[in-house]
Protein backbone atom coordinates (compact mmCIF):
# COMPACT_ATOMS: atom_id res chain seq x y z
CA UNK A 1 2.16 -8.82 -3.40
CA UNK A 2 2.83 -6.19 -0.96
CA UNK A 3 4.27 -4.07 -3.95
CA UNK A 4 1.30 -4.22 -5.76
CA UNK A 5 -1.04 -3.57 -3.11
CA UNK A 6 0.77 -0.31 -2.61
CA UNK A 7 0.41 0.35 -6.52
CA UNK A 8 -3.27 -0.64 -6.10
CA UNK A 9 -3.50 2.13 -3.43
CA UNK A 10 -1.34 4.95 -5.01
CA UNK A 11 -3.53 4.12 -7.90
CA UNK A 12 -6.63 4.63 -6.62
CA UNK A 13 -8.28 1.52 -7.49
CA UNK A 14 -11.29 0.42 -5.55
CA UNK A 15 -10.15 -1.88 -2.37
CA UNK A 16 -12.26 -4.66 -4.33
CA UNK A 17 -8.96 -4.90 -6.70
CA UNK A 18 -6.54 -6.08 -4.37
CA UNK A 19 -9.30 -8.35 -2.46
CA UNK A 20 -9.52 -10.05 -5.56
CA UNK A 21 -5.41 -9.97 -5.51
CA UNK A 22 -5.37 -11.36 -2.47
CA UNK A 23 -7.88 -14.26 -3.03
CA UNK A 24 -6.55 -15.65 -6.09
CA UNK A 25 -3.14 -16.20 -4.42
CA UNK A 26 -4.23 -18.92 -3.15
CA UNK A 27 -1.65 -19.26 -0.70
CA UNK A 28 -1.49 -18.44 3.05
CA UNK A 29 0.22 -15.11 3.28
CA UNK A 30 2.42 -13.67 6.75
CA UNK A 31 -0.25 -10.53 7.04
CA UNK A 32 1.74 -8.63 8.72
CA UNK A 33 4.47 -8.68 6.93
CA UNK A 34 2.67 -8.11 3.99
CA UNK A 35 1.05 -4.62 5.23
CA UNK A 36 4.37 -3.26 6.06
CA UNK A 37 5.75 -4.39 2.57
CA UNK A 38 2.79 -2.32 1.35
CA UNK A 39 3.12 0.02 3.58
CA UNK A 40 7.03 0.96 2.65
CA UNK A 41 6.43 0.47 -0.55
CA UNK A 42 3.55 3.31 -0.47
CA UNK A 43 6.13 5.72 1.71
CA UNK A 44 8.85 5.14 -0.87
CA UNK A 45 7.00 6.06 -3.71
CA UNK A 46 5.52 9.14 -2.10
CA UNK A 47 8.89 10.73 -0.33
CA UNK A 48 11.50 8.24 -1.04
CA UNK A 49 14.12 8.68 -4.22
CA UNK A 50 12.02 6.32 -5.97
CA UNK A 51 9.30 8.86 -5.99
CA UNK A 52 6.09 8.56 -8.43
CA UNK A 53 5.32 11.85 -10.44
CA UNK A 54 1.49 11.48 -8.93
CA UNK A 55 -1.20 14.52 -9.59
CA UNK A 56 -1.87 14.32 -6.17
CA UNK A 57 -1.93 17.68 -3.60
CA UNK A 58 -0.45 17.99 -0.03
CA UNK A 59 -3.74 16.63 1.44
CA UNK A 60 -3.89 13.43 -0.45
CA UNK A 61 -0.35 12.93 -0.34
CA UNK A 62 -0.50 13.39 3.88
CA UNK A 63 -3.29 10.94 3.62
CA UNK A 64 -1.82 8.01 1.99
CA UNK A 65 1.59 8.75 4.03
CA UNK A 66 -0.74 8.18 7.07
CA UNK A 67 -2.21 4.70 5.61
CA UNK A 68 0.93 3.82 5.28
CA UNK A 69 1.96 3.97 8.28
CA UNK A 70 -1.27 2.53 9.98
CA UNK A 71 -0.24 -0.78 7.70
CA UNK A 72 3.70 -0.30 9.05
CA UNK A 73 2.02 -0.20 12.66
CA UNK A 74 -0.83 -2.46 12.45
CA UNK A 75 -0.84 -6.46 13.71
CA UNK A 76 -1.72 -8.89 11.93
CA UNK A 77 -5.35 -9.21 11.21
């Protein structure tokens, strides 16, 4: 899940998508653990070797680097 969150993000799809993600899991789900899945996830794909060949500029790149790391950081809600 926390993989596709971050695809959801890099993606640019509303936050509505991965509500709806979320909610038909169905499941209980370890929230912090699942923020710093998406978190990493969003890093790796931005500077990692796994890198995504995204149109994205400096700006929007520092941005989501940032979001990730406020889900890497962040408690549970």
């Amino acid at each position: 899940l926390g993989v596709l969150i971050a695809h959801l993000i890099l993606s640019r799809h509303p936050d509505a998508a991965a509500t709806r993600v979320l909610a038909r899991y169905g499941k209980p789900l370890d929230t912090r653990m699942l923020n710093r899945i998406t978190g990493t996830e969003i890093m790796r794909r931005l500077i990692g070797v796994a890198q995504l060949p995204l149109p994205y500029g400096l700006e929007v790149r520092a941005a989501l680097l940032e979001e990730a790391r406020q889900l890497v950081i962040r408690e549970a809600a």
